[in-house]
C-alpha atoms as a PDB file:
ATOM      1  CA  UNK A   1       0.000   0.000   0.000  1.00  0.00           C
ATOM      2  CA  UNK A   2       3.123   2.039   0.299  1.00  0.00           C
ATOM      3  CA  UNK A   3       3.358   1.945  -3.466  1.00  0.00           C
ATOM      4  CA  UNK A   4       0.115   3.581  -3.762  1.00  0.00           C
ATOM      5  CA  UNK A   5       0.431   6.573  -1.115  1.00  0.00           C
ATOM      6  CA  UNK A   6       3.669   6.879  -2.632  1.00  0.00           C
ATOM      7  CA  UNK A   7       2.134   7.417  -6.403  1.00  0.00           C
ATOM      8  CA  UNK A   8      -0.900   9.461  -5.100  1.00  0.00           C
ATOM      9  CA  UNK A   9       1.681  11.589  -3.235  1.00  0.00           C
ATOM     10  CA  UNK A  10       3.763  12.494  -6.631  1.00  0.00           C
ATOM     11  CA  UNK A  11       0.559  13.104  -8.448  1.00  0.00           C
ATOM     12  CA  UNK A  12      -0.892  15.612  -6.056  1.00  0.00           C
ATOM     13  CA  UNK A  13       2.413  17.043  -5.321  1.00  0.00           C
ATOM     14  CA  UNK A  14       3.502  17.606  -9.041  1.00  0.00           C
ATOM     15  CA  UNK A  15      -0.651  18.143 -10.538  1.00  0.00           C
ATOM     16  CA  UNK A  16      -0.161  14.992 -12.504  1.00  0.00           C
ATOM     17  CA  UNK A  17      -4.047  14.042 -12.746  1.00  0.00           C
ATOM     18  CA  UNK A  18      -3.778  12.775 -16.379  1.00  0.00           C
ATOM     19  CA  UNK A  19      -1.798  10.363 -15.123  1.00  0.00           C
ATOM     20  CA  UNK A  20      -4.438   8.402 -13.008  1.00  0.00           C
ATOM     21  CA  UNK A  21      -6.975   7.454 -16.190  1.00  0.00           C
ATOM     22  CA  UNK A  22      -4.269   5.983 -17.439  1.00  0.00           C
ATOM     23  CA  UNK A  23      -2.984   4.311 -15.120  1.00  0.00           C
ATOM     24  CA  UNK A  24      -6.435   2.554 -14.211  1.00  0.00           C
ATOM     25  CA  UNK A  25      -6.932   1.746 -17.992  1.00  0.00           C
ATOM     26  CA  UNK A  26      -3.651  -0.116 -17.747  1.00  0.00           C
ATOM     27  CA  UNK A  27      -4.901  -2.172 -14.763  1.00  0.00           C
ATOM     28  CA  UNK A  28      -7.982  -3.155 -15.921  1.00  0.00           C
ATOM     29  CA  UNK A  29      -6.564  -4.617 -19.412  1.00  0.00           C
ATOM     30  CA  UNK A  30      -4.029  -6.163 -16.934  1.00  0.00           C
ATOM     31  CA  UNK A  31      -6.756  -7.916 -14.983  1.00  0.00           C
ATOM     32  CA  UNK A  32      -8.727  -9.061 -17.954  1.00  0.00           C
ATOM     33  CA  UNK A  33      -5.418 -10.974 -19.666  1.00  0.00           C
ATOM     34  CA  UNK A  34      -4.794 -12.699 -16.461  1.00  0.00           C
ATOM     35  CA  UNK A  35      -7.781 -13.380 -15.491  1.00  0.00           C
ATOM     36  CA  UNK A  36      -9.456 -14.306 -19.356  1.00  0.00           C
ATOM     37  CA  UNK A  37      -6.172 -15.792 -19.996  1.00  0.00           C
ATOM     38  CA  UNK A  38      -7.304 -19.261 -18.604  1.00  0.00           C
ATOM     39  CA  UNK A  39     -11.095 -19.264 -19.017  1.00  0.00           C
ATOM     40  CA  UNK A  40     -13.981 -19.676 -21.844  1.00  0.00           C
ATOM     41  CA  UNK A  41     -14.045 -15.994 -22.839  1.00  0.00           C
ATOM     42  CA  UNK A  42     -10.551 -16.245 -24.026  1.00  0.00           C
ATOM     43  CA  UNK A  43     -11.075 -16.175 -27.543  1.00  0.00           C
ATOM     44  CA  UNK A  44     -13.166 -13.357 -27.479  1.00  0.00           C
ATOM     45  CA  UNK A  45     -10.649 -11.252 -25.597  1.00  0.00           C
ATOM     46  CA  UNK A  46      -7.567 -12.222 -28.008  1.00  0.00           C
ATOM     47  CA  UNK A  47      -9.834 -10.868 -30.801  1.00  0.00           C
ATOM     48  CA  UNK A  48      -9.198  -7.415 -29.639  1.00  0.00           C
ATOM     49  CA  UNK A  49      -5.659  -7.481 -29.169  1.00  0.00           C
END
């Protein structure tokens, strides 16, 4: 959780908003590979890549 205060911290400080979108766009297509990797949708989600 460090990690995260940390990050928060350097956006606030340095008004680096833009940065958060992104960085929550890159999680969620993180979370569906792993976790479409291994199941019945997977074919569907390697169409869009």
């Amino acid at each position: 959780m460090d990690f995260l205060k940390d990050l928060w911290m350097f956006m606030r400080e340095r008004k680096k908003f833009w940065l958060a979108p992104l960085i929550l766009i890159l999680l969620i297509l993180g979370l569906v590979i792993v976790f479409g990797g291994g199941s019945a949708i997977a074919p569907f989600i390697y169409t869009l890549f």
